[in-house]
C-alpha atoms as a PDB file:
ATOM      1  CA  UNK A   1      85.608 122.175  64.402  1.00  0.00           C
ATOM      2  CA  UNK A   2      85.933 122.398  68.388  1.00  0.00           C
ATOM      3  CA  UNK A   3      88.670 120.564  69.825  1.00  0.00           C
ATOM      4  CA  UNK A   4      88.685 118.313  72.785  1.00  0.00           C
ATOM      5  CA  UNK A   5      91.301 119.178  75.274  1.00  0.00           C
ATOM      6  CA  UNK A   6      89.382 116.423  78.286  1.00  0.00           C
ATOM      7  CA  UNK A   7      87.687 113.208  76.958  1.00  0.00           C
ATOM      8  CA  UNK A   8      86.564 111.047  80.059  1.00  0.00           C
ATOM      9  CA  UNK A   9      84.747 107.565  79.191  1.00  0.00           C
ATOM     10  CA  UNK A  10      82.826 105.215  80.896  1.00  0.00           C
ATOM     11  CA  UNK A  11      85.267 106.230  84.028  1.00  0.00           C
ATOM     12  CA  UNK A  12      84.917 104.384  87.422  1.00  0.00           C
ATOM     13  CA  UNK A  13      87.792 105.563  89.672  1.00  0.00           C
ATOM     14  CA  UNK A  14      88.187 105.446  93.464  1.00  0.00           C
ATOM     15  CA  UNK A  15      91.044 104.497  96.515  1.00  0.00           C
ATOM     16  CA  UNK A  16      90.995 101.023  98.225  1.00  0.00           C
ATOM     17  CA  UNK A  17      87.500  98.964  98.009  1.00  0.00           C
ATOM     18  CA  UNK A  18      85.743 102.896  97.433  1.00  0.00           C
ATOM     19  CA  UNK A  19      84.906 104.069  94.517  1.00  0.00           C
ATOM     20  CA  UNK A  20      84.242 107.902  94.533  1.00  0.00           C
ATOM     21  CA  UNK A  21      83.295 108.272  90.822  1.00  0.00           C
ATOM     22  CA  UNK A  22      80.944 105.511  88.823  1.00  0.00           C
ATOM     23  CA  UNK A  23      80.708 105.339  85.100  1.00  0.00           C
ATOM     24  CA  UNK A  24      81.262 109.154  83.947  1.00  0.00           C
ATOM     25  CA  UNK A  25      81.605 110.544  80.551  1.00  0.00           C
ATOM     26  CA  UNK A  26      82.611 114.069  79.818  1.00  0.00           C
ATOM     27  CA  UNK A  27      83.963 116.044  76.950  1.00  0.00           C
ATOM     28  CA  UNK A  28      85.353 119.325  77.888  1.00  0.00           C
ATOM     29  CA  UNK A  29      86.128 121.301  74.539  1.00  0.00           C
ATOM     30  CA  UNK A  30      89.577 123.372  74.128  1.00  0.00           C
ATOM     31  CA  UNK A  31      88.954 126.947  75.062  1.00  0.00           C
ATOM     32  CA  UNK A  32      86.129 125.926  77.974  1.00  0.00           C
ATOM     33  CA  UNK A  33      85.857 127.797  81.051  1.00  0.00           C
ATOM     34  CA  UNK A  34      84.286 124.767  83.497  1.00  0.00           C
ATOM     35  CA  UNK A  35      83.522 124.742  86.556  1.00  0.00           C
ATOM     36  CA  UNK A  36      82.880 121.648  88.446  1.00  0.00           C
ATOM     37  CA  UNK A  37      80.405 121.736  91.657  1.00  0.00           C
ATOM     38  CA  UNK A  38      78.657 118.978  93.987  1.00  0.00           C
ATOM     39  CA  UNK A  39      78.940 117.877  97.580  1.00  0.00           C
ATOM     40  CA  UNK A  40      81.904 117.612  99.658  1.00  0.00           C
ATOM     41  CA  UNK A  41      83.075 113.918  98.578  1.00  0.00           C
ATOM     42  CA  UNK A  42      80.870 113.695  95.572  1.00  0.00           C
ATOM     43  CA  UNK A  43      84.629 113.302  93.549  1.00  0.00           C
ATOM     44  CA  UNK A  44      85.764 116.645  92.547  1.00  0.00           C
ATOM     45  CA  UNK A  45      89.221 116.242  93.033  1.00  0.00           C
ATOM     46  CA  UNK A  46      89.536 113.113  92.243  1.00  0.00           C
ATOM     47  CA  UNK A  47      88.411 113.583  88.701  1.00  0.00           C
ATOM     48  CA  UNK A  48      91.161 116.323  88.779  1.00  0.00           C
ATOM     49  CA  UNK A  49      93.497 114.045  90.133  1.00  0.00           C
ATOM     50  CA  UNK A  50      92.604 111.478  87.009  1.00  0.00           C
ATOM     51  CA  UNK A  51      92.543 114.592  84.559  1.00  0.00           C
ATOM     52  CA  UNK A  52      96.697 115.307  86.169  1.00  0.00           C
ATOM     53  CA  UNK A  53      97.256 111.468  85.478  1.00  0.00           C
ATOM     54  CA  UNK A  54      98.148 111.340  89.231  1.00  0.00           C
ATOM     55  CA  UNK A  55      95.349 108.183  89.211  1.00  0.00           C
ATOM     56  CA  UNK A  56      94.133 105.925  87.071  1.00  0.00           C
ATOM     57  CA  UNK A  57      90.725 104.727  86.407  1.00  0.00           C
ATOM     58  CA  UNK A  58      89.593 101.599  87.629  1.00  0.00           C
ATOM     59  CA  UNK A  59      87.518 101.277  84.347  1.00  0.00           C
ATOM     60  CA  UNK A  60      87.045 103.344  80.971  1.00  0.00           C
ATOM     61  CA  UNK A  61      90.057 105.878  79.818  1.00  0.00           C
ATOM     62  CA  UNK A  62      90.992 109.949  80.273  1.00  0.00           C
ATOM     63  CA  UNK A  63      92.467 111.385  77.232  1.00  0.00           C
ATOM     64  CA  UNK A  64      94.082 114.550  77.481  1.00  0.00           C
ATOM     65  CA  UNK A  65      94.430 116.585  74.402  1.00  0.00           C
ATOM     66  CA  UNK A  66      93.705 112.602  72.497  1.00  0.00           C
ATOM     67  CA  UNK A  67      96.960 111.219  75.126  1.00  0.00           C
ATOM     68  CA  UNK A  68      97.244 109.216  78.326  1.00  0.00           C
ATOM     69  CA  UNK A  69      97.169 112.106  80.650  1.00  0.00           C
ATOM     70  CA  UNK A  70     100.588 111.787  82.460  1.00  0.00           C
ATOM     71  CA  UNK A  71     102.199 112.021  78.665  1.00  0.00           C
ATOM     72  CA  UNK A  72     100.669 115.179  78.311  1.00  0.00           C
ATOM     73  CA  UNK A  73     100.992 116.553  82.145  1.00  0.00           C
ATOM     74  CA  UNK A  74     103.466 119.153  80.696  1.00  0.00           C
ATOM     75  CA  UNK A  75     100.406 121.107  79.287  1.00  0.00           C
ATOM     76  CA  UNK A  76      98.712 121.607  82.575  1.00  0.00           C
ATOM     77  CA  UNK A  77      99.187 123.953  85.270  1.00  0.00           C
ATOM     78  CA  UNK A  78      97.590 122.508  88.357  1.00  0.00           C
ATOM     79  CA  UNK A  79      96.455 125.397  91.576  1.00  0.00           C
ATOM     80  CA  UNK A  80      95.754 123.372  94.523  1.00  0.00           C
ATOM     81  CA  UNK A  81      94.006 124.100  97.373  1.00  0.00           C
ATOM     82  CA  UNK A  82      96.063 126.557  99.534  1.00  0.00           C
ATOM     83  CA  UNK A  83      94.727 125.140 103.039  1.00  0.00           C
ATOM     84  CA  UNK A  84      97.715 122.304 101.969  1.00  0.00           C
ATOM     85  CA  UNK A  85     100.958 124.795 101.274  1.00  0.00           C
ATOM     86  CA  UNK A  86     102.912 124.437 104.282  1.00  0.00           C
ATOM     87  CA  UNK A  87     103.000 128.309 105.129  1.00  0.00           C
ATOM     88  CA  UNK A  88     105.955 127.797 107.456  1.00  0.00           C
ATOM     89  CA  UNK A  89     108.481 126.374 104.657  1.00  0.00           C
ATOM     90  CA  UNK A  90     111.573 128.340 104.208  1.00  0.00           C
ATOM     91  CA  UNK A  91     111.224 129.364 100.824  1.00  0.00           C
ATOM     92  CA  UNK A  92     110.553 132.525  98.765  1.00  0.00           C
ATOM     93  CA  UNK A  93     107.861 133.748  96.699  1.00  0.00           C
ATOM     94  CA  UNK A  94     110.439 133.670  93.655  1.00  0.00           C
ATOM     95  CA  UNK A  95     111.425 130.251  94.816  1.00  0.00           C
ATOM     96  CA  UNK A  96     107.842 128.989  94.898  1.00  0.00           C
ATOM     97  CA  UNK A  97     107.221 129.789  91.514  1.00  0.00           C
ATOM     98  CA  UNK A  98     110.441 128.755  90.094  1.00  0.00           C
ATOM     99  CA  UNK A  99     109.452 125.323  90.953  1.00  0.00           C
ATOM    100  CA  UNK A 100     107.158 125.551  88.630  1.00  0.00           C
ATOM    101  CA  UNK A 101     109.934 125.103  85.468  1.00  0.00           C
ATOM    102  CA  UNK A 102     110.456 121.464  87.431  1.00  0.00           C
ATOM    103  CA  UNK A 103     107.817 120.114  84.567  1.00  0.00           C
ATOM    104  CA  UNK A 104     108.583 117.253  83.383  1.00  0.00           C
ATOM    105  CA  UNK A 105     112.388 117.695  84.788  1.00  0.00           C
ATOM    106  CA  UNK A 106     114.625 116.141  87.126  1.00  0.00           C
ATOM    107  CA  UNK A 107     114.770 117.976  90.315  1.00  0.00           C
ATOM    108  CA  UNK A 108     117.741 116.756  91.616  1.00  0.00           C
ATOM    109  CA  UNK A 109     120.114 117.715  87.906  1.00  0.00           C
ATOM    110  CA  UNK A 110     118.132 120.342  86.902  1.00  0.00           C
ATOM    111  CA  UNK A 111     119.772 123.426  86.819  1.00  0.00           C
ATOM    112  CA  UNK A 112     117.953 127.212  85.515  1.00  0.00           C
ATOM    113  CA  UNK A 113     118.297 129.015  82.985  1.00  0.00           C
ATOM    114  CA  UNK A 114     118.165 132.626  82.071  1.00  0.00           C
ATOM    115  CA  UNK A 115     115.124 131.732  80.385  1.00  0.00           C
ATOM    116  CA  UNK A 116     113.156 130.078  83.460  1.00  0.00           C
ATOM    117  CA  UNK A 117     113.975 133.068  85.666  1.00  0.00           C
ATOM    118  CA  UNK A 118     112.609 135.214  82.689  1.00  0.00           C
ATOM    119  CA  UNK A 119     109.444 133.404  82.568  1.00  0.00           C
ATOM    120  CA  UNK A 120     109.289 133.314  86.516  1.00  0.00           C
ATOM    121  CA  UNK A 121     109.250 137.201  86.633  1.00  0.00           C
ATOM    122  CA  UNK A 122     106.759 137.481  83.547  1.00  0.00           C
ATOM    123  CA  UNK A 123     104.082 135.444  85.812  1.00  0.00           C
ATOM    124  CA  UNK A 124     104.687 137.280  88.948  1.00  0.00           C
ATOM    125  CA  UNK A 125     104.603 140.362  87.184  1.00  0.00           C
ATOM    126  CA  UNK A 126     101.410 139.560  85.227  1.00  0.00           C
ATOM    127  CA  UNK A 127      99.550 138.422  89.006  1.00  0.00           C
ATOM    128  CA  UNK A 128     100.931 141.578  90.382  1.00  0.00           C
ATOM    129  CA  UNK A 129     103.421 140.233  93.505  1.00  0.00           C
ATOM    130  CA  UNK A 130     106.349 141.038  91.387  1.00  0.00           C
ATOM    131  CA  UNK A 131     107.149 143.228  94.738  1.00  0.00           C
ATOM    132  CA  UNK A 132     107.050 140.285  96.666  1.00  0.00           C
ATOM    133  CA  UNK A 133     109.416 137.960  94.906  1.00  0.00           C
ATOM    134  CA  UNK A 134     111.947 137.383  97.906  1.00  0.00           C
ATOM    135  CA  UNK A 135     109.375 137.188 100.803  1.00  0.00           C
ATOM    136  CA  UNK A 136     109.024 133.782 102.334  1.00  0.00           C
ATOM    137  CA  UNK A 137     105.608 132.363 101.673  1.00  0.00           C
ATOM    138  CA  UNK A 138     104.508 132.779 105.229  1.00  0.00           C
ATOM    139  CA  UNK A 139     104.859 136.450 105.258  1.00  0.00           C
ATOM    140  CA  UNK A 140     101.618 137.252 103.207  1.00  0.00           C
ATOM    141  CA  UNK A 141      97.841 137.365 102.895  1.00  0.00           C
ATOM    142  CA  UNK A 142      96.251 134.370 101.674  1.00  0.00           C
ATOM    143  CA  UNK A 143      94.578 136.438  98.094  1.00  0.00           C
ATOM    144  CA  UNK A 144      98.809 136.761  97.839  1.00  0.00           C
ATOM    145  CA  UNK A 145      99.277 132.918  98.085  1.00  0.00           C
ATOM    146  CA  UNK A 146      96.657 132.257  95.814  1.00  0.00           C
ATOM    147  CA  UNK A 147      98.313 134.737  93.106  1.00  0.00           C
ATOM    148  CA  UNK A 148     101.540 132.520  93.793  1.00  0.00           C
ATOM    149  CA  UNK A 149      99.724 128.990  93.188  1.00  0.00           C
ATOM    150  CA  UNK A 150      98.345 130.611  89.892  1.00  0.00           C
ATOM    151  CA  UNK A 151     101.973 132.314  89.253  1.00  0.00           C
ATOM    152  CA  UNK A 152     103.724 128.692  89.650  1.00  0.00           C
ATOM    153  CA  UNK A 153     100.865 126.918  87.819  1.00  0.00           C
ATOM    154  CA  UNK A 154     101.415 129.170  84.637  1.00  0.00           C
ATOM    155  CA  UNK A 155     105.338 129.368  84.922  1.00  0.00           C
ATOM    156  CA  UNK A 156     104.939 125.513  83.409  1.00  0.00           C
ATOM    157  CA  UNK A 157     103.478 127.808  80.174  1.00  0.00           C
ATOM    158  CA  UNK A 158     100.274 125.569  80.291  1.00  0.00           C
ATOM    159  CA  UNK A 159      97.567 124.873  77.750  1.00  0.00           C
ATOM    160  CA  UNK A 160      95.151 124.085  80.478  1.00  0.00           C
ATOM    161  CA  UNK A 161      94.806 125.564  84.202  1.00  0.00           C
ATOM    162  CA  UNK A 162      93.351 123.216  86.662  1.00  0.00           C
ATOM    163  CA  UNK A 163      92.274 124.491  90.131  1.00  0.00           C
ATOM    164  CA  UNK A 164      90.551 123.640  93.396  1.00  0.00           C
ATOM    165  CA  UNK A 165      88.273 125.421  95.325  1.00  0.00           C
ATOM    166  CA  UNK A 166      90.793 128.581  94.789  1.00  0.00           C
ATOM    167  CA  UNK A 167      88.483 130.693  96.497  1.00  0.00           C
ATOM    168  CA  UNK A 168      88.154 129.188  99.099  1.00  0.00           C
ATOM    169  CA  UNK A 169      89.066 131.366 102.445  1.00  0.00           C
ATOM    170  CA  UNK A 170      89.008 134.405 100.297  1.00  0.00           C
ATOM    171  CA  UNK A 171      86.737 137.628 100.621  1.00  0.00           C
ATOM    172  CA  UNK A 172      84.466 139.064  98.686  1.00  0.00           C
ATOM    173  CA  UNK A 173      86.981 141.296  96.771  1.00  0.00           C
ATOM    174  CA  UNK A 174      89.779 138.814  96.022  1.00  0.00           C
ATOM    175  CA  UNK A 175      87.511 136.380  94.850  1.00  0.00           C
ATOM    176  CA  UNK A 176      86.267 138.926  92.078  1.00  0.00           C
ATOM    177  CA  UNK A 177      89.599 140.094  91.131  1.00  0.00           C
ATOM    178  CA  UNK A 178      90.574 136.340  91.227  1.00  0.00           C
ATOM    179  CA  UNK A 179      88.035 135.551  88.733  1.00  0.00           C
ATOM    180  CA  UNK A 180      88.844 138.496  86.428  1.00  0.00           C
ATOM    181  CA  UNK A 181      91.909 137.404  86.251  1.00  0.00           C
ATOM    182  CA  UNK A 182      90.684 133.641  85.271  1.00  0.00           C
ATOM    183  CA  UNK A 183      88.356 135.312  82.688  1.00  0.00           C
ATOM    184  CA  UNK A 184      91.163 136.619  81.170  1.00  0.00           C
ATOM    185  CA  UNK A 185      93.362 133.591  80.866  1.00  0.00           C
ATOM    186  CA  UNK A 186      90.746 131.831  79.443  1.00  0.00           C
ATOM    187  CA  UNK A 187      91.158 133.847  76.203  1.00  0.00           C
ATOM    188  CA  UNK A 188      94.766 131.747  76.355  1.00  0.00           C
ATOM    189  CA  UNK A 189      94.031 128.549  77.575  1.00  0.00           C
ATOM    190  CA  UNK A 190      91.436 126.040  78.973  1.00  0.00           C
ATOM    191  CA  UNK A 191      90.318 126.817  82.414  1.00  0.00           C
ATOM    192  CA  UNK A 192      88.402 123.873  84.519  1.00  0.00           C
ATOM    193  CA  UNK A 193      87.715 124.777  88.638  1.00  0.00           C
ATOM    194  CA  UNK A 194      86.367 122.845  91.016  1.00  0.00           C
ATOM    195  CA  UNK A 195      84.106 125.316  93.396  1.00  0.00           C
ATOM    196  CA  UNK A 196      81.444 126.156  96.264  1.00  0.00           C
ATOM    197  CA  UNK A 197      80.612 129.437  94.769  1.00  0.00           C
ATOM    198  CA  UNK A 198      77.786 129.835  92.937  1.00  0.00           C
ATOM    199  CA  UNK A 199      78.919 133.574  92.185  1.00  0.00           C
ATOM    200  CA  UNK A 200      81.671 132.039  90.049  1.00  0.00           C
ATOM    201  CA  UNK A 201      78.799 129.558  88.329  1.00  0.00           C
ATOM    202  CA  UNK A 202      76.225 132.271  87.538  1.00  0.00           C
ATOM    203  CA  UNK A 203      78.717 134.820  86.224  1.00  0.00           C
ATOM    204  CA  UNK A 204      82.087 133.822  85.159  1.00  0.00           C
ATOM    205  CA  UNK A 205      82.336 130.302  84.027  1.00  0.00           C
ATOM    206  CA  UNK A 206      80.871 129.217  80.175  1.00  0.00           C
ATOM    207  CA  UNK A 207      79.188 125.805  81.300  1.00  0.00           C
ATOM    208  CA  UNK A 208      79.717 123.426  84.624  1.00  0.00           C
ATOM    209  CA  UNK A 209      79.962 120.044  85.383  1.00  0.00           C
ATOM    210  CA  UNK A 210      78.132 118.741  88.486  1.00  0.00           C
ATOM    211  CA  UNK A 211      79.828 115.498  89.988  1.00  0.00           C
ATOM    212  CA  UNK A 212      78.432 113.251  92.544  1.00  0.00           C
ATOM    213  CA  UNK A 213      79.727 110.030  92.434  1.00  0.00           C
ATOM    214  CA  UNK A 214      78.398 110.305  88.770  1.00  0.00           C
ATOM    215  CA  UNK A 215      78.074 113.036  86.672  1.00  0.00           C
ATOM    216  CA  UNK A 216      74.899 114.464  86.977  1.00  0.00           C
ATOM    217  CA  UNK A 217      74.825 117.454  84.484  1.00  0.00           C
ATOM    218  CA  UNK A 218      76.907 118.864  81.545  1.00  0.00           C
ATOM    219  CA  UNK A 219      75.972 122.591  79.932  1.00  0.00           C
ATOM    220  CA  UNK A 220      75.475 125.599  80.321  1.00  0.00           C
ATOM    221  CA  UNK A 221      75.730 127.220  83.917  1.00  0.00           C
ATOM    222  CA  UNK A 222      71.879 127.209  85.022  1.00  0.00           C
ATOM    223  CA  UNK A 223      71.012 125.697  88.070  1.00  0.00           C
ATOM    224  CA  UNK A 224      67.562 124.576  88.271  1.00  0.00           C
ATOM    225  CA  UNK A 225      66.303 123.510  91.740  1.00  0.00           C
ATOM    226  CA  UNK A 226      65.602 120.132  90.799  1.00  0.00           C
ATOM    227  CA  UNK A 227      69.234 119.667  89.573  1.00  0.00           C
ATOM    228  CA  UNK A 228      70.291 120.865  93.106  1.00  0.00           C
ATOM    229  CA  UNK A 229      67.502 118.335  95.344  1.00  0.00           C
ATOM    230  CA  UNK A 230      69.144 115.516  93.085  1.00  0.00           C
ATOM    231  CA  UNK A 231      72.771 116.492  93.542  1.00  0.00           C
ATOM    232  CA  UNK A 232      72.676 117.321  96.993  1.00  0.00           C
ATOM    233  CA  UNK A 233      69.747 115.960  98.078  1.00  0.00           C
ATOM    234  CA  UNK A 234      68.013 119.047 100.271  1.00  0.00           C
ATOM    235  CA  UNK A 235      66.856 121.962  98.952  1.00  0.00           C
ATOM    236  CA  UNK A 236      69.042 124.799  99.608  1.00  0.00           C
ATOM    237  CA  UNK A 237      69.940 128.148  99.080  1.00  0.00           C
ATOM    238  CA  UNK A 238      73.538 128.120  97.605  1.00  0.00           C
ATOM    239  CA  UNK A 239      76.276 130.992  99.082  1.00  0.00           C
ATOM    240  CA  UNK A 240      78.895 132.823  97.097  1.00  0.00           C
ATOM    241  CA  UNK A 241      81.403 135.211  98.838  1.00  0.00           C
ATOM    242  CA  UNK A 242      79.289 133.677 102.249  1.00  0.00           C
ATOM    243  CA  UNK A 243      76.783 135.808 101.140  1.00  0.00           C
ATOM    244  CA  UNK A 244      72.909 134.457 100.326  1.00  0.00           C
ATOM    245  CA  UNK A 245      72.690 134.357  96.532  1.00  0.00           C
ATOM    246  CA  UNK A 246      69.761 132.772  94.941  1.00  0.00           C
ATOM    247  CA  UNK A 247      70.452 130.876  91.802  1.00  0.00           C
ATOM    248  CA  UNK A 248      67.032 128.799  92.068  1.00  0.00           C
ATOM    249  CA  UNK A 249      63.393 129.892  92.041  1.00  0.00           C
ATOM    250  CA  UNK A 250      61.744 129.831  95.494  1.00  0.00           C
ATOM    251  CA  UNK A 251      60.574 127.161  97.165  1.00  0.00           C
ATOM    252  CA  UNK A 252      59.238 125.735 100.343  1.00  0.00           C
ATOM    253  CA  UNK A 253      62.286 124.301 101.837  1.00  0.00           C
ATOM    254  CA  UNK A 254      64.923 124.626 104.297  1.00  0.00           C
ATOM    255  CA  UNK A 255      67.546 127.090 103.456  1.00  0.00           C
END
């Protein structure tokens, strides 16, 4: 019997007088590997941002793992987008991740242990930037800083990973080893990514979720051109790695 680690319901969520997301259900199963596509504004994040427990729904409930999310915000290790790390910060690599072990704390009286600077090295050993542990952040590439945002995210020793767009800016060969890597902690723990590239929705993840305001489709990661005209409303050709890479049969419009 599969186990639900996500369980959204009848959820209408937004900021102000906007809503951004009307009346969406979905079940995402422990073990998934989603990923979550649709316009710019269509609501990505902010059914992240409901999934974290950073906002609640204006109507219907988000269970995580059967809780109120922020009960259970311990289990998730969040990877946000890395065009809002301020790259100037004085703080190292080590430090970065380190903050990770805040979960659930209290900055201010929390003090390390042996055992959080243990765990620290594990994850920047297991992304490979062990060698950079006491360079400040704004001394490397940005495939680096998104090793560190996945480094810090698993430091909190999550059952689920949550990130967005964390391609994003990346090229061709740090996305794929970015993904390999994702493959692989999927054997250990729920993966759900909000993306642009269709490379990662065709080959890596198990079944997608496309959000626009509502949710449009749940399954398996097909793309059929009419699911495209209705959630983006042109025909198009979609891009991974900013190269052309057609997920849709042809047709007569613009790409």
């Amino acid at each position: 019997m599969t186990e639900e680690m996500v369980e959204i319901q009848n959820v209408t969520a937004g900021y102000g007088q906007t809503a951004v997301l009307d009346n969406v259900n979905l079940l995402i199963e422990k073990g998934s590997f989603t990923g979550i596509i649709g316009p710019n504004g269509g609501g990505k994040t902010t059914l992240l941002k409901l999934m974290l427990g950073l906002i609640k729904p204006w109507k219907g409930q988000v269970k995580l793992l059967g809780y109120n999310p922020r009960k259970k915000r311990h289990c998730v290790g969040y990877v946000p987008q890395a065009s809002t790390i301020n790259m100037q910060f004085p703080i190292s690599i080590r430090q970065v991740v380190l903050s990770g072990r805040l979960a659930g704390m209290k900055p201010f009286w929390h003090h390390y242990r042996h055992s959080d600077l243990k765990i620290v090295d594990q994850c920047l050993s297991r992304l490979d930037i062990l060698d950079l542990a006491e360079r400040q952040i704004g001394q490397i590439s940005r495939g680096q800083l998104q090793r560190v945002l996945i480094a810090r995210a698993l430091a909190v020793q999550p059952a689920m990973l949550l990130l967005d767009e964390p391609t994003n800016g990346l090229d061709a060969s740090a996305s794929s080893h970015l993904y390999e890597l994702l493959q692989k902690l999927n054997d250990e723990m729920t993966i759900i990514m909000v993306t642009h590239d269709t490379l990662a929705i065709s080959a890596y993840v198990k079944d997608i979720a496309c959000i626009n305001r509502s949710l449009y489709y749940h399954g398996e990661p097909n793309i059929s051109q009419e699911l495209v005209l209705e959630l983006y409303g042109c025909p198009v050709d979609l891009i991974a790695h900013g190269v052309p890479h057609r997920v849709l049969e042809e047709h007569g419009g613009i790409e």
